[in-house]
C-alpha atoms as a PDB file:
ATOM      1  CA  UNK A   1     101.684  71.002 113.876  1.00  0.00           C
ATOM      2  CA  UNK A   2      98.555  69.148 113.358  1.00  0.00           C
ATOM      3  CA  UNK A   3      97.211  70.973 109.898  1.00  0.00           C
ATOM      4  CA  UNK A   4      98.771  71.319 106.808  1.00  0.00           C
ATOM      5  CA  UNK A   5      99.463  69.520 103.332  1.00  0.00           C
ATOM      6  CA  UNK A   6     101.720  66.776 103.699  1.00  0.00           C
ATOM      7  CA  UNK A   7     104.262  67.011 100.285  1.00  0.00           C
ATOM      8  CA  UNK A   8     106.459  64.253  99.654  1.00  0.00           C
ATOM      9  CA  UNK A   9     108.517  63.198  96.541  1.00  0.00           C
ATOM     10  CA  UNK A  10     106.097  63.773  94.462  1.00  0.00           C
ATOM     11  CA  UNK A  11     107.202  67.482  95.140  1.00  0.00           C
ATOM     12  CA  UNK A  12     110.825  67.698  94.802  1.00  0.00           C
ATOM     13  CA  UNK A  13     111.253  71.555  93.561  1.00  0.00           C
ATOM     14  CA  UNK A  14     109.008  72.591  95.871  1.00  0.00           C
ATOM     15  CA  UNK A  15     110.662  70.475  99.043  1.00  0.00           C
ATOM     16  CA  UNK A  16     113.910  71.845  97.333  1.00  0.00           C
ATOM     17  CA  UNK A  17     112.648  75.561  97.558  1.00  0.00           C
ATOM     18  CA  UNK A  18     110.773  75.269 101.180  1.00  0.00           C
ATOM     19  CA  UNK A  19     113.916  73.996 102.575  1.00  0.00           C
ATOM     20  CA  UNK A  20     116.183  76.511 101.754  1.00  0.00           C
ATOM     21  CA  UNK A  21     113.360  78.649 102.943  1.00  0.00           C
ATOM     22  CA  UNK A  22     112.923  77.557 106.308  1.00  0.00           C
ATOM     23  CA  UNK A  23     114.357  73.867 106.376  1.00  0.00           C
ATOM     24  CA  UNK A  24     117.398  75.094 109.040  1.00  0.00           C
ATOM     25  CA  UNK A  25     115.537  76.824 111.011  1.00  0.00           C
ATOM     26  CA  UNK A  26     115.561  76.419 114.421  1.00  0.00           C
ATOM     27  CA  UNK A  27     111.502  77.915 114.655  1.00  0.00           C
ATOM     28  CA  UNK A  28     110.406  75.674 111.359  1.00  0.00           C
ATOM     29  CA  UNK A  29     107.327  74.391 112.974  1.00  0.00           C
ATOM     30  CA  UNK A  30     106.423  78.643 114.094  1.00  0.00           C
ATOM     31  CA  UNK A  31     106.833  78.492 110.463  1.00  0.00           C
ATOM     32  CA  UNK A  32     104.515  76.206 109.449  1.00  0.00           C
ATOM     33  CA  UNK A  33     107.277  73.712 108.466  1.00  0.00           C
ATOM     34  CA  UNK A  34     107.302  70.436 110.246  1.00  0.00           C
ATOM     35  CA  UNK A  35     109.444  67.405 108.773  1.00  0.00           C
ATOM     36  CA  UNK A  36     108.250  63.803 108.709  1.00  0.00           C
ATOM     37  CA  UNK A  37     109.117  60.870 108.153  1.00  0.00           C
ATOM     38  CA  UNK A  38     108.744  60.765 104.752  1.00  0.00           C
ATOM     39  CA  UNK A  39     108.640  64.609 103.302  1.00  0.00           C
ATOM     40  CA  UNK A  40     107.095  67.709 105.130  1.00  0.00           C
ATOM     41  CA  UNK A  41     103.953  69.121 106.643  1.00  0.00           C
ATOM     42  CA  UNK A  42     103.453  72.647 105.655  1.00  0.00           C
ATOM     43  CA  UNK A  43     100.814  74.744 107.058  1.00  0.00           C
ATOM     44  CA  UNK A  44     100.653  77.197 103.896  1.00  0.00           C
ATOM     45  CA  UNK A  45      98.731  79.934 106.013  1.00  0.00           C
ATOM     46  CA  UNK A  46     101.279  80.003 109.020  1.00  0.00           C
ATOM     47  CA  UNK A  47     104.255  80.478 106.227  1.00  0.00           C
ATOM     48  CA  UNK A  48     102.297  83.384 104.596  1.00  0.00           C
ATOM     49  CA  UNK A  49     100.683  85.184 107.637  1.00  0.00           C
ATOM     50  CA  UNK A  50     103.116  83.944 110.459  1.00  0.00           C
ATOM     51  CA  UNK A  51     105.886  85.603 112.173  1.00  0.00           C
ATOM     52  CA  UNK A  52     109.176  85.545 109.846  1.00  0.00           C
ATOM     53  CA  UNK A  53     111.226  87.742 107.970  1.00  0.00           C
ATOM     54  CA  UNK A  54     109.803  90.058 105.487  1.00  0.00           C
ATOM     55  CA  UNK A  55     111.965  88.762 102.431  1.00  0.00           C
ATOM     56  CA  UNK A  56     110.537  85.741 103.214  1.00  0.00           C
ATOM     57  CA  UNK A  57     107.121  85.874 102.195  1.00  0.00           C
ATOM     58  CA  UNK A  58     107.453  86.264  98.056  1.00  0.00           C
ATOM     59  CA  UNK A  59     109.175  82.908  98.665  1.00  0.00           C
ATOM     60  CA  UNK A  60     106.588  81.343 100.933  1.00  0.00           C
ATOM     61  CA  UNK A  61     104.382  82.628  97.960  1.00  0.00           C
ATOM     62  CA  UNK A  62     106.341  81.137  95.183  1.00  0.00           C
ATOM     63  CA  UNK A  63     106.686  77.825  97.023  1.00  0.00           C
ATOM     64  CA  UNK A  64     103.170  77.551  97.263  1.00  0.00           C
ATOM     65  CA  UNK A  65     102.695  78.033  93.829  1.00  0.00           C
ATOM     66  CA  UNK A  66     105.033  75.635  93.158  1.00  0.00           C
ATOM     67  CA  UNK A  67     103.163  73.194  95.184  1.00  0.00           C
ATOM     68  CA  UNK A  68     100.524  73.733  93.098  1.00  0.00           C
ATOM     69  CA  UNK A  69     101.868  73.458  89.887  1.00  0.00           C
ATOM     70  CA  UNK A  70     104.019  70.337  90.547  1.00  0.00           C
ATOM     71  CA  UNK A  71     100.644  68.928  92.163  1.00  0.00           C
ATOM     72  CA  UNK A  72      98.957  69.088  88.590  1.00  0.00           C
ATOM     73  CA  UNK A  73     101.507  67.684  86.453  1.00  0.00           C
ATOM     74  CA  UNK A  74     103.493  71.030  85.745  1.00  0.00           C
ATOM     75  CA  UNK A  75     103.267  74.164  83.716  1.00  0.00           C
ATOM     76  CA  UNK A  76     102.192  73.792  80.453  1.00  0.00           C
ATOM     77  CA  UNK A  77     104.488  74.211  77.572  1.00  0.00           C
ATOM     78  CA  UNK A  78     103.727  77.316  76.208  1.00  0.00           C
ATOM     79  CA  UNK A  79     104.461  78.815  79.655  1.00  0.00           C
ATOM     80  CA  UNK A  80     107.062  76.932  80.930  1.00  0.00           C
ATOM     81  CA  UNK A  81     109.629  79.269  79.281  1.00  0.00           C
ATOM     82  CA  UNK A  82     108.066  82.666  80.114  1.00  0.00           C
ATOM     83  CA  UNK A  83     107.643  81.677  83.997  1.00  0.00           C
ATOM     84  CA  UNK A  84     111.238  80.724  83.799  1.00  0.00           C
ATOM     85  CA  UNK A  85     112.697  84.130  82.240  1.00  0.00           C
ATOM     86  CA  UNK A  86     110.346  85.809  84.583  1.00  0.00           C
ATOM     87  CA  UNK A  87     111.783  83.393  87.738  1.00  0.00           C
ATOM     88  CA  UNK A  88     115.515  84.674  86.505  1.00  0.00           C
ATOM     89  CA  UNK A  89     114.999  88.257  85.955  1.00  0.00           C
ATOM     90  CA  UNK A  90     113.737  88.302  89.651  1.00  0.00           C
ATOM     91  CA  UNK A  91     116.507  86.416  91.002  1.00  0.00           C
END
């Protein structure tokens, strides 16, 4: 895969949640999931619009928003809590 965002440890919930997603896989790069050396390569459009499971794409959707929040520092406080409820009830 030669696009993507590179996420390393700096991401560790979303690394956790994109490899339960796709991480044994045998088609993970299909996927737009391609291990390095030192974290993964995700190509966020192949995990959303590419071939896969149905079920799959709320959590290709969640784990981008993770990406994104872990990116900026986290959720702020008054939020944190809500998202979580909201995270279990759907579980």
């Amino acid at each position: 895969m030669s696009e993507g965002e590179h996420l390393h440890d700096g991401y560790p919930q979303t690394l956790r949640l994109l490899d339960a997603l796709v991480g044994r896989r045998i088609d993970q790069a299909r996927l737009g999931y391609c291990p390095v050396g030192h974290g993964v390569v995700v190509d966020g459009d192949a995990m959303v619009d590419g071939p896969r499971r149905a079920p799959s794409s709320p959590s290709s959707d969640i784990g981008r928003g993770c990406a994104i929040v872990e990116g900026t520092g986290g959720l702020p406080p008054h939020l944190a809590g809500v998202v979580a409820e909201v995270m279990q009830a759907l579980a």
